[in-house]
Protein backbone atom coordinates (compact mmCIF):
# COMPACT_ATOMS: atom_id res chain seq x y z
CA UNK A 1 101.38 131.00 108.24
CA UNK A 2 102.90 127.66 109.33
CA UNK A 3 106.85 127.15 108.67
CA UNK A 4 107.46 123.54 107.78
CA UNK A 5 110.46 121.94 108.55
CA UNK A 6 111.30 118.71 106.78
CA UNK A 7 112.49 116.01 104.26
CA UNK A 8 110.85 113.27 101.80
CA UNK A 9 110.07 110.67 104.41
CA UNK A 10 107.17 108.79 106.20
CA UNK A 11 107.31 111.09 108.88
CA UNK A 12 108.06 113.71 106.82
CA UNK A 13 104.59 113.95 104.67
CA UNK A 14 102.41 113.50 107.82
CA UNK A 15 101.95 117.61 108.44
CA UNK A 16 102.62 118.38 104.56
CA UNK A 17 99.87 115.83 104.07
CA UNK A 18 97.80 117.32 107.03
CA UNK A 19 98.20 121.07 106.01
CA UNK A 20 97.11 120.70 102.33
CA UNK A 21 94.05 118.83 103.18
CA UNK A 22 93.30 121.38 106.58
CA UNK A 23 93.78 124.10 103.88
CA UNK A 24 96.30 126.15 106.12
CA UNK A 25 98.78 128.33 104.60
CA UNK A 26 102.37 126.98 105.09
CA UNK A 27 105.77 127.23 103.45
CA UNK A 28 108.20 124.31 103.69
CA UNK A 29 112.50 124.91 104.33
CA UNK A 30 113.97 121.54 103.25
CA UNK A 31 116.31 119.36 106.04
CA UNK A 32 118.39 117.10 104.31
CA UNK A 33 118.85 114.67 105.65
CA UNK A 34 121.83 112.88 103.64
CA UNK A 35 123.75 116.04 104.68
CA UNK A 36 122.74 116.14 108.47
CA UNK A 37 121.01 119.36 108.16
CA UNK A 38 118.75 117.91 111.35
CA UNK A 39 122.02 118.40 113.54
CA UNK A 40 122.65 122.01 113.06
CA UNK A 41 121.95 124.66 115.62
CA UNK A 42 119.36 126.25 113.74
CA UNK A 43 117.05 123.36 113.26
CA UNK A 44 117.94 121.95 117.26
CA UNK A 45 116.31 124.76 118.32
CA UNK A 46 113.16 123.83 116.67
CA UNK A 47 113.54 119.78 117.27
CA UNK A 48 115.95 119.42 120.30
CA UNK A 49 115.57 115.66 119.60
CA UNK A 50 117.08 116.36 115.99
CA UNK A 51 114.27 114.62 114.00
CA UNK A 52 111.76 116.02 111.63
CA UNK A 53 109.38 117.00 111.15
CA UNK A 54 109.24 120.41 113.26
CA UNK A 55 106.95 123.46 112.29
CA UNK A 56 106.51 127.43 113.66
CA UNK A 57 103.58 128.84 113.97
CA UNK A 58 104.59 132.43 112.63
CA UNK A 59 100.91 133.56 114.23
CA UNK A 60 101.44 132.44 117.57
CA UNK A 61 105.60 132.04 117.77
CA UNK A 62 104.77 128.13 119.00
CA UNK A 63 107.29 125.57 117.84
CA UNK A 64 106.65 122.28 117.73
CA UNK A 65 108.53 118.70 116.87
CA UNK A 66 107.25 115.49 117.03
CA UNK A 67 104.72 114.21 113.87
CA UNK A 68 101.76 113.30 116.44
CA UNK A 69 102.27 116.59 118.47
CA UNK A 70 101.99 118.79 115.01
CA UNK A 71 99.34 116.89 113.69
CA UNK A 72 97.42 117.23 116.84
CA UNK A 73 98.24 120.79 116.76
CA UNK A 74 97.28 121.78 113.08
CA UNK A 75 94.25 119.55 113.96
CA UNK A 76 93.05 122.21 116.73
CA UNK A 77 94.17 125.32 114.94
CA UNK A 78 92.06 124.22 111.90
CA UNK A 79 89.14 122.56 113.94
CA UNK A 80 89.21 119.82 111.38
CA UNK A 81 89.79 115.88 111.21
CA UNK A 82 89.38 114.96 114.98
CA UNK A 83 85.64 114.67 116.09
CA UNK A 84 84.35 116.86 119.40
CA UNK A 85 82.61 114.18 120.54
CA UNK A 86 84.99 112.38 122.97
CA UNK A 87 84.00 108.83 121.77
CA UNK A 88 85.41 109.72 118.56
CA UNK A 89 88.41 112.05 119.44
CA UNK A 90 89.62 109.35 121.60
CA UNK A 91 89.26 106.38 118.88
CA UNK A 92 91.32 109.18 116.81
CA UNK A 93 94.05 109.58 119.35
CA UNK A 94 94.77 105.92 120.07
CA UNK A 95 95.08 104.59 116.13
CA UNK A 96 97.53 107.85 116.04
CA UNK A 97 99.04 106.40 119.19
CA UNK A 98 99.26 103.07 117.28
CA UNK A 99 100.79 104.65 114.33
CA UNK A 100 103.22 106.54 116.94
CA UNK A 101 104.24 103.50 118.85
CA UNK A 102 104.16 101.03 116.43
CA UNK A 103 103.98 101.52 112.99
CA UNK A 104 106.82 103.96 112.85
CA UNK A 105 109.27 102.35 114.61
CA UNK A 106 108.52 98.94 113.27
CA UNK A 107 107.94 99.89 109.61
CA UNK A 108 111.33 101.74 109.93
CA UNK A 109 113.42 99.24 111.14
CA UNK A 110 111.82 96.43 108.59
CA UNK A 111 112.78 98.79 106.33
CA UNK A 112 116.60 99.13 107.31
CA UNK A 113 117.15 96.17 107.69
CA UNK A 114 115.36 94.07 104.44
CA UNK A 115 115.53 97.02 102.18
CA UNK A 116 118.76 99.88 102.90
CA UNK A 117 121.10 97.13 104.67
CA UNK A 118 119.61 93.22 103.34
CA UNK A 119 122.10 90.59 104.32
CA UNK A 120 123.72 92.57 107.49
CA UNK A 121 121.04 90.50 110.30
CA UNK A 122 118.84 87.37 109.33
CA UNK A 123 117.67 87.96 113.16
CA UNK A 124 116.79 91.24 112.49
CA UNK A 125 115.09 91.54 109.21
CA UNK A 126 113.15 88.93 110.13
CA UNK A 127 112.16 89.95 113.92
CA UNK A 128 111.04 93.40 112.56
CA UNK A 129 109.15 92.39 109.16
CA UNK A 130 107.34 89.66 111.43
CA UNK A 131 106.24 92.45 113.58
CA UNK A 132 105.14 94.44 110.18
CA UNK A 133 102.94 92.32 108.87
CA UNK A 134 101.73 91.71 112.57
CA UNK A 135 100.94 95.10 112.43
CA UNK A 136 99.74 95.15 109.17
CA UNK A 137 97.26 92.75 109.90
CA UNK A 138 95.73 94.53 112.65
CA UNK A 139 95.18 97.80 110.64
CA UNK A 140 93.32 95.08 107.99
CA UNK A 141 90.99 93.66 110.72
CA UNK A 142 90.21 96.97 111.82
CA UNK A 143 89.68 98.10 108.30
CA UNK A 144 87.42 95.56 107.52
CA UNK A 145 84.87 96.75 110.34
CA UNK A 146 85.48 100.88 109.49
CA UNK A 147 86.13 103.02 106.46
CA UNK A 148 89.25 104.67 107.96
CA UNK A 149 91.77 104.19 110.93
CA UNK A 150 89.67 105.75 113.57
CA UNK A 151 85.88 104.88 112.28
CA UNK A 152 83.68 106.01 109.65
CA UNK A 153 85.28 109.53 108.95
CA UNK A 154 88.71 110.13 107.47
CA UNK A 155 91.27 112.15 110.40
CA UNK A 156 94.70 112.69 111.34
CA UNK A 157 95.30 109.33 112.42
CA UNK A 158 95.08 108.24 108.72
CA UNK A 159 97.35 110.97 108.05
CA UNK A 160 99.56 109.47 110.11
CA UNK A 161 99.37 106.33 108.84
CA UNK A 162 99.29 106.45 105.44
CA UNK A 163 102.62 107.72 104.60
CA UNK A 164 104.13 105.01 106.37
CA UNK A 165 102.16 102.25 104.12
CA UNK A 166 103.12 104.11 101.23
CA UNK A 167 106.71 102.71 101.99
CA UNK A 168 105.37 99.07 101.40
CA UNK A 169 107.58 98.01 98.83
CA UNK A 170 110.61 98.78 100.35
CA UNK A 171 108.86 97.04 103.47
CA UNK A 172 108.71 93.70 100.87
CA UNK A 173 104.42 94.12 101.50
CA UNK A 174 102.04 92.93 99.04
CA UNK A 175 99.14 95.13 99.59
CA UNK A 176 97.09 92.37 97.88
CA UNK A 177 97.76 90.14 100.93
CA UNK A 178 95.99 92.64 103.23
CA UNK A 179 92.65 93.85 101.11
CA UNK A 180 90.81 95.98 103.38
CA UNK A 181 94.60 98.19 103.81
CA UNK A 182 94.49 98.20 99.56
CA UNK A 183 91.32 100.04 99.67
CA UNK A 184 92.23 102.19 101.67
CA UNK A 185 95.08 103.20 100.93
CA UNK A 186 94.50 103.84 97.53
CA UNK A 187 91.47 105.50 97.98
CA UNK A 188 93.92 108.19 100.44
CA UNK A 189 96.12 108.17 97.49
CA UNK A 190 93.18 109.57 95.30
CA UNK A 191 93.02 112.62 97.60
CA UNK A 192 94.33 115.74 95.60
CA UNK A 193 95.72 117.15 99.14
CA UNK A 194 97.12 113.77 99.55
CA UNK A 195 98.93 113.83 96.62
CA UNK A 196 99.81 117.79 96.89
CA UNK A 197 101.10 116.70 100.25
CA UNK A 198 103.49 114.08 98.97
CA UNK A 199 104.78 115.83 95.88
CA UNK A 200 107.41 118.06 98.35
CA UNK A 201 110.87 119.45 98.14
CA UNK A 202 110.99 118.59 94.32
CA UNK A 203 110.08 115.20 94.90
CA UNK A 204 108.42 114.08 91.73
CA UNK A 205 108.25 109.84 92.85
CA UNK A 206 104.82 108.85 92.42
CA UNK A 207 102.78 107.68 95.06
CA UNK A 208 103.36 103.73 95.20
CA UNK A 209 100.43 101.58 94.05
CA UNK A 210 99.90 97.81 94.46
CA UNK A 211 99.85 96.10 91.25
């Protein structure tokens, strides 16, 4: 049994995503966020860096924090979605690196700053929704040469990803301007894990689709 810690964000569906579609048993405690539950002592211990996600691994006693780290971790415990070839577990752990690096941050701030706080920086909202769509772009290109992030076969580093591109309208993206990212995404968004995955913590949003 996996303990999931966490809240309705990007971040926060990756491993909800992940275990419903490894088929792992988990149960989720909520961290809300609006009321700073990620600074108490309880959940430091888990996440010293106070961020979720953060899961326990009731079968082994490991604790774990970071989004990449867990999904890396549920990915070896289940022995799904990374390949054992190393050709393919590498092209796996550098679009999840991408997603880590990039994506994350990026998509994050373009979303502070054009969508929870418009108005407060020109310089801003425009520095980190140039480097969104740069980003954006790139995941298109490679889409247009492979069926998912990391090639022909759907792994964590779409989980990853996904949840993140599901924030596009509050990231001002038209999905239609990147085609190859609009077919994939929705067809993610089709996945009954996927969508088990997002419907958490009484969320009942739906998934975002481009018009």
């Amino acid at each position: 049994m996996i303990e999931l810690y966490t809240w309705t964000t990007g971040n926060g569906r990756k491993p909800s995503i992940a275990l419903e579609e490894m088929g792992l048993a988990y149960e989720i405690q909520g961290v809300n966020l609006t009321k700073n539950d990620q600074f108490s002592p309880e959940f430091t211990l888990l996440s010293p860096n106070n961020k979720i996600p953060a899961i326990r691994d009731r079968d082994t006693g490991q604790t774990i924090f970071e989004s990449g780290a867990i999904l890396l971790y549920l990915a070896e415990k289940s022995g799904k979605f990374v390949p054992k070839d190393d050709a393919g577990r590498w092209n796996v752990m550098q679009w999840l690196m991408w997603q880590m690096g990039g994506v994350g941050p990026m998509f994050g701030q373009a979303m502070h700053f054009v969508h929870y706080n418009p108005g407060v920086s020109e310089y801003a909202a425009n520095r980190y929704l140039t480097e969104t769509k740069r980003l954006y772009s790139v995941l298109d290109r490679r889409l247009g040469e492979t069926a998912f992030a990391a090639g022909d076969d759907y792994s964590i580093a779409d989980m990853a990803i996904w949840p993140w591109v599901a924030r596009h309208p509050m990231q001002t993206i038209d999905l239609n301007d990147y085609p190859n990212v609009r077919r994939w995404y929705a067809e993610i968004a089709g996945r009954p894990a996927v969508q088990r995955g997002w419907a958490i913590l009484g969320d009942t949003s739906p998934i975002p689709l481009p018009g």
